[in-house]
Protein backbone atom coordinates (compact mmCIF):
# COMPACT_ATOMS: atom_id res chain seq x y z
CA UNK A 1 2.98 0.26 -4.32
CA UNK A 2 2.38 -3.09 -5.15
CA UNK A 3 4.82 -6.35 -4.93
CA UNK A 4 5.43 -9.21 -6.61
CA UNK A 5 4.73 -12.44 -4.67
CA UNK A 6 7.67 -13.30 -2.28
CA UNK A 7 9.46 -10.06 -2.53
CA UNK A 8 10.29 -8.55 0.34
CA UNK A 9 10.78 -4.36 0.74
CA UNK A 10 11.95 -2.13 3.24
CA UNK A 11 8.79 -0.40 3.59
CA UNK A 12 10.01 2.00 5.79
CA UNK A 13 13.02 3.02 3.33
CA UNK A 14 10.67 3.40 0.37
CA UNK A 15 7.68 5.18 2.37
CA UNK A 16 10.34 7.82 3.02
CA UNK A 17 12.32 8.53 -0.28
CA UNK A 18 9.25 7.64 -2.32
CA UNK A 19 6.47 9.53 -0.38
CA UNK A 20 4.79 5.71 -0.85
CA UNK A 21 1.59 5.78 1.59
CA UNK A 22 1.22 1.76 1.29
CA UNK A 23 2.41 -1.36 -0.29
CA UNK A 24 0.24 -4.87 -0.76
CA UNK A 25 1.85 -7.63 -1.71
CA UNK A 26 0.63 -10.08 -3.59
CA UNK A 27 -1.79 -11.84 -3.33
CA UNK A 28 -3.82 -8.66 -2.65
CA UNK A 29 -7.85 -8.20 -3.12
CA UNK A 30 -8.50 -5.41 -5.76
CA UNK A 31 -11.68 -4.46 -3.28
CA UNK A 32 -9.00 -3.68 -1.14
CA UNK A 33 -6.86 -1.53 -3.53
CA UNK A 34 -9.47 0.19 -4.77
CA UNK A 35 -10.97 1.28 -1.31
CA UNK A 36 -7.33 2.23 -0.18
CA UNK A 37 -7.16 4.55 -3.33
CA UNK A 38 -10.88 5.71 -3.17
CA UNK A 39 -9.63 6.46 1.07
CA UNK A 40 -6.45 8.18 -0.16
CA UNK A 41 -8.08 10.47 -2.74
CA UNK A 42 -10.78 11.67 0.12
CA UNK A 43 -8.45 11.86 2.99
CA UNK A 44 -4.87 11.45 1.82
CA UNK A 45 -4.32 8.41 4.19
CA UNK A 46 -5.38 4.80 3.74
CA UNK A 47 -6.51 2.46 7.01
CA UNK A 48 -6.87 -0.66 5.30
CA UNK A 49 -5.63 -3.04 7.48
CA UNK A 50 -3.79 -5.14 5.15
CA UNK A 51 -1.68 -2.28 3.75
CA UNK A 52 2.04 -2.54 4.92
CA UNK A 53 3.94 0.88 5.91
């Protein structure tokens, strides 16, 4: 998931009703998003460290 600059989410609520594995908020590097996806699609997790859960 990603957030708009200054909003603030209950991760925790949304990981669980939403099945969301991460959220970056902006300002995020698309390096970053893309290796988190590229992670997710091989392993079904992402260890990115600036990925909020």
């Amino acid at each position: 998931m990603l957030t708009a600059k200054g909003l603030e989410l209950p991760h925790d609520e949304f990981a669980e009703k939403y099945h969301v594995l991460g959220v970056f908020p902006k300002p995020f590097s698309p390096r970053e998003l893309l290796q988190c996806v590229q992670q997710i699609v091989e392993t079904g997790t992402c260890t990115i460290p600036k990925v909020y859960f």
